[in-house]
C-alpha atoms as a PDB file:
ATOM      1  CA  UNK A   1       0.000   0.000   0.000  1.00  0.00           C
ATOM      2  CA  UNK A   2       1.600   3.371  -1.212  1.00  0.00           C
ATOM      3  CA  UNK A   3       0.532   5.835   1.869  1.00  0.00           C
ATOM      4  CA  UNK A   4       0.497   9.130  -0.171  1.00  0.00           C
ATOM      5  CA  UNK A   5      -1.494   7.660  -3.023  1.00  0.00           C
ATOM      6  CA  UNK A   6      -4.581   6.535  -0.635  1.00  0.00           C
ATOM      7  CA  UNK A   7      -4.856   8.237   2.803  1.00  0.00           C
ATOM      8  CA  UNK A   8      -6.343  11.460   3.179  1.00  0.00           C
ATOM      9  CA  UNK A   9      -4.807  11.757   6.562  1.00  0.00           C
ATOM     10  CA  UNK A  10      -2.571  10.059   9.320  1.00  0.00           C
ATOM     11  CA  UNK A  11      -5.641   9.140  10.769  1.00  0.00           C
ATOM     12  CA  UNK A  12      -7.006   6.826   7.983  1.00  0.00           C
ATOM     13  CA  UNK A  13      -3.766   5.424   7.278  1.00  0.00           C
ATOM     14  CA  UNK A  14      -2.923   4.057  10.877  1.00  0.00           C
ATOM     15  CA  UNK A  15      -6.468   2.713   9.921  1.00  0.00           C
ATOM     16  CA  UNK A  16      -6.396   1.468   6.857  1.00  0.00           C
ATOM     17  CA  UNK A  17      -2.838  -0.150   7.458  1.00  0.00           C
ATOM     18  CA  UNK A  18      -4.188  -1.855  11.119  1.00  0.00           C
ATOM     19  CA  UNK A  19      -7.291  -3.797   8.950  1.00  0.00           C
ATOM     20  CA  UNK A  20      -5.117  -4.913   5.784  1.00  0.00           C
ATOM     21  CA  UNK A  21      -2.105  -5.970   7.981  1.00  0.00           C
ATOM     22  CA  UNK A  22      -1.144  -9.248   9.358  1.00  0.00           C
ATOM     23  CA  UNK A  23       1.275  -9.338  12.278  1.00  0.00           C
ATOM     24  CA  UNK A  24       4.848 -10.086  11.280  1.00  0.00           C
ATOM     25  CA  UNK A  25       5.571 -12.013  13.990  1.00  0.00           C
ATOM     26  CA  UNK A  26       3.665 -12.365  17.783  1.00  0.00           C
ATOM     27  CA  UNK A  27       1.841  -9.232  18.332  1.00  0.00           C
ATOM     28  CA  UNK A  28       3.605  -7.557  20.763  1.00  0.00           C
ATOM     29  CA  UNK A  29       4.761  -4.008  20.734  1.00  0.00           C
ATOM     30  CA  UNK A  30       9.071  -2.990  20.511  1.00  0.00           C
ATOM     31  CA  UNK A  31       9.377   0.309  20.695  1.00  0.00           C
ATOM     32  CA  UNK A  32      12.896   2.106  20.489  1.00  0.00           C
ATOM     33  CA  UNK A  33      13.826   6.050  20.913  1.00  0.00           C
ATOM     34  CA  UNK A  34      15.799   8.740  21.558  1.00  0.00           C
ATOM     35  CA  UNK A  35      16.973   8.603  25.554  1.00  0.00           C
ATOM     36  CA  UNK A  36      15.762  11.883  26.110  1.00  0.00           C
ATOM     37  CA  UNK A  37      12.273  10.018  25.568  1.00  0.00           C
ATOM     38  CA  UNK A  38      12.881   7.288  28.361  1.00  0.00           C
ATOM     39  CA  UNK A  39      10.431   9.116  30.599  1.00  0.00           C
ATOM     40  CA  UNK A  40       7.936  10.329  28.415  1.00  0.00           C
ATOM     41  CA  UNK A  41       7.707   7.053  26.362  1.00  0.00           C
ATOM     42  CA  UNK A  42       7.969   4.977  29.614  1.00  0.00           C
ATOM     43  CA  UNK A  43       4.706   6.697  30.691  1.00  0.00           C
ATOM     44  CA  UNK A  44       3.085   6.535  27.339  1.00  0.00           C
ATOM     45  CA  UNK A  45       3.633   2.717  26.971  1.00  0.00           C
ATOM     46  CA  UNK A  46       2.276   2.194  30.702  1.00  0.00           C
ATOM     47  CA  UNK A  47      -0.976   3.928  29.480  1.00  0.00           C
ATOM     48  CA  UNK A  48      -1.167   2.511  26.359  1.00  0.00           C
ATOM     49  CA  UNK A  49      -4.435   0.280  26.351  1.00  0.00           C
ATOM     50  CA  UNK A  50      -2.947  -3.184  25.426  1.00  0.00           C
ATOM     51  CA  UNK A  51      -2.653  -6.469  27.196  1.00  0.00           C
ATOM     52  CA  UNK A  52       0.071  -6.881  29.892  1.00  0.00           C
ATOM     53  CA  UNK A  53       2.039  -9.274  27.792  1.00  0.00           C
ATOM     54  CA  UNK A  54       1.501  -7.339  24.530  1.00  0.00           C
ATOM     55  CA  UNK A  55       4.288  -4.443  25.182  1.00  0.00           C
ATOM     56  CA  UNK A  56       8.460  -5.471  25.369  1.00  0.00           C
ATOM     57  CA  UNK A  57      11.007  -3.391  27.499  1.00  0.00           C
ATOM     58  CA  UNK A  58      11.975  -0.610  25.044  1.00  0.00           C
ATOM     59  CA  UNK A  59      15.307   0.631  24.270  1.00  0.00           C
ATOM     60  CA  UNK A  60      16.364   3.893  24.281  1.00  0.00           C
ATOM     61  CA  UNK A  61      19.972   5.644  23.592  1.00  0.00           C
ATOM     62  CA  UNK A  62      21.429   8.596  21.267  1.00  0.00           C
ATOM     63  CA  UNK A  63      19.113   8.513  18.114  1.00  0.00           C
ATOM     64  CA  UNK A  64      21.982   8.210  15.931  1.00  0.00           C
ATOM     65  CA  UNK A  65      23.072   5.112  17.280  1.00  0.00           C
ATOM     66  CA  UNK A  66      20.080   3.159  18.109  1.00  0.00           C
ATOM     67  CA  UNK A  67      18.852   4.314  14.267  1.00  0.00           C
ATOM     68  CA  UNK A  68      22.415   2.084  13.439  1.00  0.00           C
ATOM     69  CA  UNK A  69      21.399  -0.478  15.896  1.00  0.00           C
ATOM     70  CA  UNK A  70      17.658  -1.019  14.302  1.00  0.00           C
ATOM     71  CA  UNK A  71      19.627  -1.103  10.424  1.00  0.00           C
ATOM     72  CA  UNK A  72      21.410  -3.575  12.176  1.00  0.00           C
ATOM     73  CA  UNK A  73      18.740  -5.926  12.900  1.00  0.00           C
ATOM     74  CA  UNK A  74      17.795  -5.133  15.982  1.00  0.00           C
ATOM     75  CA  UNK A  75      13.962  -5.479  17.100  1.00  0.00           C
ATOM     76  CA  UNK A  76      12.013  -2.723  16.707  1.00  0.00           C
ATOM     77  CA  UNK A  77       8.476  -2.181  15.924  1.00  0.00           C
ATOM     78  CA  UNK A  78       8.640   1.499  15.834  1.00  0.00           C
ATOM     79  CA  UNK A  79      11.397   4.251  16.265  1.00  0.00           C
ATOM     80  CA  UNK A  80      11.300   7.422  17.971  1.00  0.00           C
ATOM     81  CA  UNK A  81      13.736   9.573  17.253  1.00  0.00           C
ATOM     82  CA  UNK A  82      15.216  13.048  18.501  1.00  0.00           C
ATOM     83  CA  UNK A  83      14.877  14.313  14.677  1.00  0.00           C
ATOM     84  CA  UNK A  84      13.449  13.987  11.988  1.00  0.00           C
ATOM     85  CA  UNK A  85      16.501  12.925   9.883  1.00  0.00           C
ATOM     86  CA  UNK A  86      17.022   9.407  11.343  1.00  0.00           C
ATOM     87  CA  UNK A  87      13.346   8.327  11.221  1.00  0.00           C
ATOM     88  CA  UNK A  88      13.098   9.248   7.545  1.00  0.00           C
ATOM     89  CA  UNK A  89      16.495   7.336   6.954  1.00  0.00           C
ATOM     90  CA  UNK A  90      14.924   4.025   8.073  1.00  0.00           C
ATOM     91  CA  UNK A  91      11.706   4.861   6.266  1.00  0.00           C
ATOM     92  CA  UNK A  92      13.860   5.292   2.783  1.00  0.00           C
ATOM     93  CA  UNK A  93      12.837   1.837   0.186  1.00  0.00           C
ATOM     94  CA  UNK A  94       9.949   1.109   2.231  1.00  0.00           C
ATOM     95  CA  UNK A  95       6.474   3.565   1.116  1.00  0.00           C
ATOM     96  CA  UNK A  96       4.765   1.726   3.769  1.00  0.00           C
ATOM     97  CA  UNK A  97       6.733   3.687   6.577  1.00  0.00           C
ATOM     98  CA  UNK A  98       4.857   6.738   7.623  1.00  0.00           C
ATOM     99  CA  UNK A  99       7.434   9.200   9.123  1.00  0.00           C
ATOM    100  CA  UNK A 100       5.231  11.528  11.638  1.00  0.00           C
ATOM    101  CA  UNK A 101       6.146  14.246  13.415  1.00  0.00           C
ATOM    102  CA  UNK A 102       4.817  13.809  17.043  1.00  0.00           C
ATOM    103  CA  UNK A 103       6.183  16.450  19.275  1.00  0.00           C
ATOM    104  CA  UNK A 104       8.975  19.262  19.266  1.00  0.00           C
ATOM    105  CA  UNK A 105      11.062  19.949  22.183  1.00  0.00           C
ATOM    106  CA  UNK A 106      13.454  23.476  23.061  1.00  0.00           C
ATOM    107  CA  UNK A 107      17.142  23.976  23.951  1.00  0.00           C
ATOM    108  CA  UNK A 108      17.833  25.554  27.380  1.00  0.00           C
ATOM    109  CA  UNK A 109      21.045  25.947  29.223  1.00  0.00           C
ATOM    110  CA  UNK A 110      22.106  24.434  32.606  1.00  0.00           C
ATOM    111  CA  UNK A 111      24.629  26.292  34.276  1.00  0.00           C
ATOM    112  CA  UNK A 112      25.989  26.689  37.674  1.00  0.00           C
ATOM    113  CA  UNK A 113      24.535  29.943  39.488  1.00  0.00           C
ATOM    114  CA  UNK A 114      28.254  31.372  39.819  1.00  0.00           C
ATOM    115  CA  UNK A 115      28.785  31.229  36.207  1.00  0.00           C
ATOM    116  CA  UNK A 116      26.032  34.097  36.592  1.00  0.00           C
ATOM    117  CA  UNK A 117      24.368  32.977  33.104  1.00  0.00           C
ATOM    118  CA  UNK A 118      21.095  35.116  31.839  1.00  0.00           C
ATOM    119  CA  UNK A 119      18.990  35.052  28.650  1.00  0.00           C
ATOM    120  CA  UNK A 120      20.501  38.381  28.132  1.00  0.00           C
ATOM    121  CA  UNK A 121      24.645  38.106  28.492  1.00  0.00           C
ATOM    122  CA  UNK A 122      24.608  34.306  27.441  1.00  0.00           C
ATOM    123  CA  UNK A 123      26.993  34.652  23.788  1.00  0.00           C
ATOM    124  CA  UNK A 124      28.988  36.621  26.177  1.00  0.00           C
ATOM    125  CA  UNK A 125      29.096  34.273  29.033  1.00  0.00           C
ATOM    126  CA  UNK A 126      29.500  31.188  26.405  1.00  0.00           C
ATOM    127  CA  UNK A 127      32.590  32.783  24.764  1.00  0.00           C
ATOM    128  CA  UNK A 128      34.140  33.248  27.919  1.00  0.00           C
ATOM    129  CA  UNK A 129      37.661  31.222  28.061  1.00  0.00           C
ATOM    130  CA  UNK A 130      37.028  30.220  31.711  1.00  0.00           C
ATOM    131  CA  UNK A 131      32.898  28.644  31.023  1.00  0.00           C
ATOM    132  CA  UNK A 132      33.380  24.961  30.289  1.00  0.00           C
ATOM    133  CA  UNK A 133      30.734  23.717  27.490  1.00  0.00           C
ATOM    134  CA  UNK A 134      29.039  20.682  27.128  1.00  0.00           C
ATOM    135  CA  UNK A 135      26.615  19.418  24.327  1.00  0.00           C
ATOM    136  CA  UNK A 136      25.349  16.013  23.341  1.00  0.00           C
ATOM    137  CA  UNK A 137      27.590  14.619  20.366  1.00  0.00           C
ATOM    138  CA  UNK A 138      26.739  15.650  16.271  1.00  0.00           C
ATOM    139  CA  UNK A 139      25.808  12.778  14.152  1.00  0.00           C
ATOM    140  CA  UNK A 140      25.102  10.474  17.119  1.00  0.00           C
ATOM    141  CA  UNK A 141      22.920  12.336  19.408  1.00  0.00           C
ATOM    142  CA  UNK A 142      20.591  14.870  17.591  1.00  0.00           C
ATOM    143  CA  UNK A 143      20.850  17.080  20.621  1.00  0.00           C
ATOM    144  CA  UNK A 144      24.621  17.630  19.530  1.00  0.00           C
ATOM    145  CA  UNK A 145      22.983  18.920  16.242  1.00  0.00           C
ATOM    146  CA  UNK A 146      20.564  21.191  17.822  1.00  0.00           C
ATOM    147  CA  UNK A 147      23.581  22.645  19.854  1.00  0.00           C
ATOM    148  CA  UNK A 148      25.470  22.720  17.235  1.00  0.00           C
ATOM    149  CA  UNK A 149      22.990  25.110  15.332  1.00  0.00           C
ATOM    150  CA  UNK A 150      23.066  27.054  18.252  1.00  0.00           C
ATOM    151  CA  UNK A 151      26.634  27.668  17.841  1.00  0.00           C
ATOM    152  CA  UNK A 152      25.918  28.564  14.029  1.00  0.00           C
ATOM    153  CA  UNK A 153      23.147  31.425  14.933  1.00  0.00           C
ATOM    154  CA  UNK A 154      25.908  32.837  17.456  1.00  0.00           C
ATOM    155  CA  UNK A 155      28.115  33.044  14.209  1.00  0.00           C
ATOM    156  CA  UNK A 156      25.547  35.551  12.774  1.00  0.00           C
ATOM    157  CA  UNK A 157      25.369  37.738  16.209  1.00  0.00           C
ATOM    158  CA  UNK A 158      29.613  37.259  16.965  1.00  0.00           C
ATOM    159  CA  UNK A 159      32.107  36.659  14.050  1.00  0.00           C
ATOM    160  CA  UNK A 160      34.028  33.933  14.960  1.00  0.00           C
ATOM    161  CA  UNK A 161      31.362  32.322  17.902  1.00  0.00           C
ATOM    162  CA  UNK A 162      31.136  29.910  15.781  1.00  0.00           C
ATOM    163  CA  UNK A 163      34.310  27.918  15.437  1.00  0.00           C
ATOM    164  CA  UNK A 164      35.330  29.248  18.925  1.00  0.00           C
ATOM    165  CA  UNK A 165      32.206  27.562  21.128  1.00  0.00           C
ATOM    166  CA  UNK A 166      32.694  24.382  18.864  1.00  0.00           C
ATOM    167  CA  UNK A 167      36.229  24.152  19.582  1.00  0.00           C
ATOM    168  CA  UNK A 168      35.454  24.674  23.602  1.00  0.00           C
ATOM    169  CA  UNK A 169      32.408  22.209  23.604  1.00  0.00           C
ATOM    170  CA  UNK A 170      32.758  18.573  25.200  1.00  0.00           C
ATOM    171  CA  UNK A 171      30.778  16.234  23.485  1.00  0.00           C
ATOM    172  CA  UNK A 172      29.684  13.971  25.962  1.00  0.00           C
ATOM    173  CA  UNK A 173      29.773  10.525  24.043  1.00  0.00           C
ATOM    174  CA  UNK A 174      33.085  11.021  23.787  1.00  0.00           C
ATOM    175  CA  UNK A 175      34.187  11.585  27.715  1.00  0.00           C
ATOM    176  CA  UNK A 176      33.438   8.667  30.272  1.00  0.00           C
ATOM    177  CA  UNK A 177      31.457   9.872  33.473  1.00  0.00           C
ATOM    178  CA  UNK A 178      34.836  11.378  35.485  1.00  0.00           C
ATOM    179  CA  UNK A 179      32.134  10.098  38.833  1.00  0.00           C
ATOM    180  CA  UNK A 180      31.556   5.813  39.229  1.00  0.00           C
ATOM    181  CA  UNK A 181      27.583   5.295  39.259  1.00  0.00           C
ATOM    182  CA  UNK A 182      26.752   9.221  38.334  1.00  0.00           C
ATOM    183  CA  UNK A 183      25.293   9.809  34.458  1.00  0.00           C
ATOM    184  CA  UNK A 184      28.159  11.588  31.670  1.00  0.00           C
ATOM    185  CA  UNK A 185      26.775  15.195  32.320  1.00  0.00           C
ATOM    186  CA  UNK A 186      26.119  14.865  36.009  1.00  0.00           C
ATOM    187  CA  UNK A 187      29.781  13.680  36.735  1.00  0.00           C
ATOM    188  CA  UNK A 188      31.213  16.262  34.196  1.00  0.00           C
ATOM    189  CA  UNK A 189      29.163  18.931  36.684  1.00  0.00           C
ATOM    190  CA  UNK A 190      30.736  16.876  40.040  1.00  0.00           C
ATOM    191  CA  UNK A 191      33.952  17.221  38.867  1.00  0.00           C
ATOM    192  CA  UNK A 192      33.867  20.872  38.024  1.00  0.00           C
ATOM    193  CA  UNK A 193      35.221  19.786  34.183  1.00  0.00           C
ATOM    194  CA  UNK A 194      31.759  21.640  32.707  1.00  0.00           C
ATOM    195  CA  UNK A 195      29.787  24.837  34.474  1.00  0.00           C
ATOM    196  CA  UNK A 196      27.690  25.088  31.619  1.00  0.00           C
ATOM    197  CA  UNK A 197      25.737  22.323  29.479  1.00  0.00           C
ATOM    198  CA  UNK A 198      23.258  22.545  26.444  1.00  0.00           C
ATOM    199  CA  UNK A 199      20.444  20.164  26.808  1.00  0.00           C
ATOM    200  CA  UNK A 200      17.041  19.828  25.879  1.00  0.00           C
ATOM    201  CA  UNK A 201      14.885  21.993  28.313  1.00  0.00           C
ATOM    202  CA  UNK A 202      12.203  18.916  28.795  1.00  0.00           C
ATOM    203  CA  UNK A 203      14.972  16.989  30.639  1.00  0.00           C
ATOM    204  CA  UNK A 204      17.280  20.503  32.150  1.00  0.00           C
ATOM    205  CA  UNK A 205      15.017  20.215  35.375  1.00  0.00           C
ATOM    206  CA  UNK A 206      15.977  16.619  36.465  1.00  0.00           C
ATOM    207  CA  UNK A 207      19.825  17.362  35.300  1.00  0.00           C
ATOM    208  CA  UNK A 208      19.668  20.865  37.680  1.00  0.00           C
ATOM    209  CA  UNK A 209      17.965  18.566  40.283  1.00  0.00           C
ATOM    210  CA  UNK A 210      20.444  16.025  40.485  1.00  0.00           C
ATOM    211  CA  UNK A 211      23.397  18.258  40.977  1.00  0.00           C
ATOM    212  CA  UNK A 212      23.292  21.120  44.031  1.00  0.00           C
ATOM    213  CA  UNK A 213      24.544  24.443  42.799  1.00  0.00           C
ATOM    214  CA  UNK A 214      22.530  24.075  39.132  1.00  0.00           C
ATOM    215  CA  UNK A 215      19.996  26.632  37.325  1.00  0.00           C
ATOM    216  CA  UNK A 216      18.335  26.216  34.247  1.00  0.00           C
ATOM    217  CA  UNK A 217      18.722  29.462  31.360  1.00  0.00           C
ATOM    218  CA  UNK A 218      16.123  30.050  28.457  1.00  0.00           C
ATOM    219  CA  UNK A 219      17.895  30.611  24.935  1.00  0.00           C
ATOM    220  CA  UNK A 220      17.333  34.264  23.671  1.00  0.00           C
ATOM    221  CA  UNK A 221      15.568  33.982  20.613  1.00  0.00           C
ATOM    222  CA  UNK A 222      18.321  34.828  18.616  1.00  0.00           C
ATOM    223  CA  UNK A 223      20.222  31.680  19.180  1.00  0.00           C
ATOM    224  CA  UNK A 224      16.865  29.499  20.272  1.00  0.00           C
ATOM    225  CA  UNK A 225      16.264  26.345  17.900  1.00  0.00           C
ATOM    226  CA  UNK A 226      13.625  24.459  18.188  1.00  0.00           C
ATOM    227  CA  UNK A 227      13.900  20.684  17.459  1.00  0.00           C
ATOM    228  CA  UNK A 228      11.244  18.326  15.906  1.00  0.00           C
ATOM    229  CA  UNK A 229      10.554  14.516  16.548  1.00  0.00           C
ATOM    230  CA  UNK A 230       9.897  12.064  14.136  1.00  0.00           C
ATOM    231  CA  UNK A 231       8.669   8.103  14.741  1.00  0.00           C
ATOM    232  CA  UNK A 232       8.593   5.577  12.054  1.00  0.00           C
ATOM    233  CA  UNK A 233       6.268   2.747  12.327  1.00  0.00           C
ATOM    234  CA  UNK A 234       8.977   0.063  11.060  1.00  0.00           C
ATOM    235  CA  UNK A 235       5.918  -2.241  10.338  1.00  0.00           C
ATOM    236  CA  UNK A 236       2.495  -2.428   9.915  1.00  0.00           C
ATOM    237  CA  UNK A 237       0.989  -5.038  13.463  1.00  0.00           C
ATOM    238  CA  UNK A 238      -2.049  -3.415  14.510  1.00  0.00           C
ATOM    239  CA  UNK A 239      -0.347  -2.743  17.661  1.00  0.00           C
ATOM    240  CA  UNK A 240       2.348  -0.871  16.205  1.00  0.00           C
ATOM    241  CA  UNK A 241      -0.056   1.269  14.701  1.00  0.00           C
ATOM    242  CA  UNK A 242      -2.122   1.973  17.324  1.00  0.00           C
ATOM    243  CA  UNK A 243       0.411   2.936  19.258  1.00  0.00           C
ATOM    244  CA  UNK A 244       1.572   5.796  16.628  1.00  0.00           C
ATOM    245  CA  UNK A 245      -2.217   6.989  16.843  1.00  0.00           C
ATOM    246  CA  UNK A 246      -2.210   6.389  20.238  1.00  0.00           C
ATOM    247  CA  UNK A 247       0.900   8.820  21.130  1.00  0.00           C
ATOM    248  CA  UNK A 248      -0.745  11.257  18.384  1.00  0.00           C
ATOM    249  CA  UNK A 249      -4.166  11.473  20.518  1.00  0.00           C
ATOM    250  CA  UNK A 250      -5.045  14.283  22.709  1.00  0.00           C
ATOM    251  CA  UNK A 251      -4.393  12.276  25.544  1.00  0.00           C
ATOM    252  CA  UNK A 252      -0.797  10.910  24.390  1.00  0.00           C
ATOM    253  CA  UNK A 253       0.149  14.439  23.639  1.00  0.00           C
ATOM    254  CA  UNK A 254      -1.064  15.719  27.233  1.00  0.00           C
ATOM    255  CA  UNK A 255       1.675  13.039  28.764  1.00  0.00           C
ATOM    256  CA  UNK A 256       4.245  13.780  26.172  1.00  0.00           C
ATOM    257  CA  UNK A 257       3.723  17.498  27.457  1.00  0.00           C
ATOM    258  CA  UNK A 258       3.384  16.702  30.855  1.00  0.00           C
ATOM    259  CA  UNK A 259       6.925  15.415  30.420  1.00  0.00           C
ATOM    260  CA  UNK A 260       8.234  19.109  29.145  1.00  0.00           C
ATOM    261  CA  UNK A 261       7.487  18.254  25.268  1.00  0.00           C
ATOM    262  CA  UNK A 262       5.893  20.519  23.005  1.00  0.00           C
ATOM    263  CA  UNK A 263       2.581  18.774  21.077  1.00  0.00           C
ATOM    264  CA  UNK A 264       2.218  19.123  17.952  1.00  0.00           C
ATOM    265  CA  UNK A 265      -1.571  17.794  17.353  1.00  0.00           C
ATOM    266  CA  UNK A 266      -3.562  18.554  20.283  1.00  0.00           C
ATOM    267  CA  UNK A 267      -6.185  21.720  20.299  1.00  0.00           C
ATOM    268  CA  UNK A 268      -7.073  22.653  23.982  1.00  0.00           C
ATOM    269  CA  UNK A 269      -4.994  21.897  26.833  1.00  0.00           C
ATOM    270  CA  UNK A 270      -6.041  17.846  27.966  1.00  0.00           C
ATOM    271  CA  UNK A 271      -5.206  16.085  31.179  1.00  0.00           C
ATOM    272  CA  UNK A 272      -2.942  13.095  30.927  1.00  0.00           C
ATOM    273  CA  UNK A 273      -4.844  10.034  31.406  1.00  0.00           C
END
């Protein structure tokens, strides 16, 4: 079935595909994202309306990777990613693969309350030789992207910010927590090796929490991006679709905001379930 050519709308192709569909294999539910989804799509599984033996531990890691993972063979039933640019890679060769954009999420800063950091003197305090930097990791982890984008719009406001904050940045894939049993960012912030950190702002208030000492800074406009998520359906169960329709709903997008997301397809503010 060629998605484009026959469904007027998401809607009536999660449909169409659920009654023409015959489970690939037992019809149980995979799901694999982005980690900066863990909670949200932890909470949207447990409410999902489907038997107790009808939903697998999910997987989630840097979008980049776990993309590689999935092309890899590993099982997946749908894939939530960070960005839109990994989902549509897995849905290339196959028409059947809806990509959807479900939710969009912001960039905020978390930086120690010495570093002094305001909307309003942040390019300054960035460029600062003595504020440490810390981003996610380009390619692997979307949120590297997104950071690094914010590093381009300082380019246009500061010649030079450019090259300067991505020369300064650690990228945390590629240092090991510096504290046993603490998270990459967390022991980077321990240790006093980072005072300030780019991260996505629907997961900045459990990184401030976890660390005394920690506020969280709203992007200025000028150098505020705003990144989209995109899921794949990598197959066409029923349960895999209902699922997508499921975390599209009014009440999958109240959770998915309840978690610090931004919905993308809800009308009037809805409790989560």
């Amino acid at each position: 079935m060629r998605i484009g050519s026959v469904c007027p709308s998401l809607a009536h192709c999660l449909v169409a595909l659920s009654l023409f569909a015959a489970p690939a294999r037992a019809d149980t539910l995979k799901v694999v994202g982005a980690g900066s989804l863990k909670a949200a799509f932890s909470d949207l599984l447990r409410h999902f309306p489907a038997g107790p033996d009808s939903v697998a531990a999910p997987e989630f890691g840097a979008s980049g990777l776990m993309r590689e993972k999935i092309e890899a063979g590993l099982d997946a039933d749908l894939f939530a990613s960070a960005d839109m640019g990994h989902a549509r890679r897995l849905a290339v060769g196959h028409p059947d693969r809806p990509v959807i954009l479900f939710t969009r999420n912001r960039l905020c800063a978390v930086a120690r309350t010495d570093v002094g950091l305001t909307p309003a003197n942040m390019l300054d305090r960035l460029l600062d030789p003595a504020v440490r930097i810390s981003t996610s990791t380009p390619v692997a982890d979307p949120g590297g992207d997104y950071a690094w984008a914010v590093f381009a719009r300082a380019e246009a406001i500061h010649a030079g910010a450019r090259a300067a904050l991505e020369n300064k940045a650690q990228t945390l894939l590629k240092v090991p927590s510096p504290v046993p049993g603490k998270g990459r960012l967390e022991g980077l912030f321990i240790s006093d090796l980072a005072n300030v950190a780019l991260v996505y702002c629907s997961g900045a208030p459990a990184v401030a929490g976890a660390v005394p000492g920690l506020s969280v800074v709203p992007l200025p406009p000028e150098l505020t991006v705003v990144p989209a998520y995109g899921m794949v359906p990598l197959n066409n169960k029923p349960v895999t679709l209902r699922f997508a329709a499921f975390v599209m709903s009014e009440g999958g997008q109240a959770i998915l905001r309840a978690h610090g997301f931004d919905p993308v397809a809800i009308a009037e503010p809805a409790p989560a379930p």
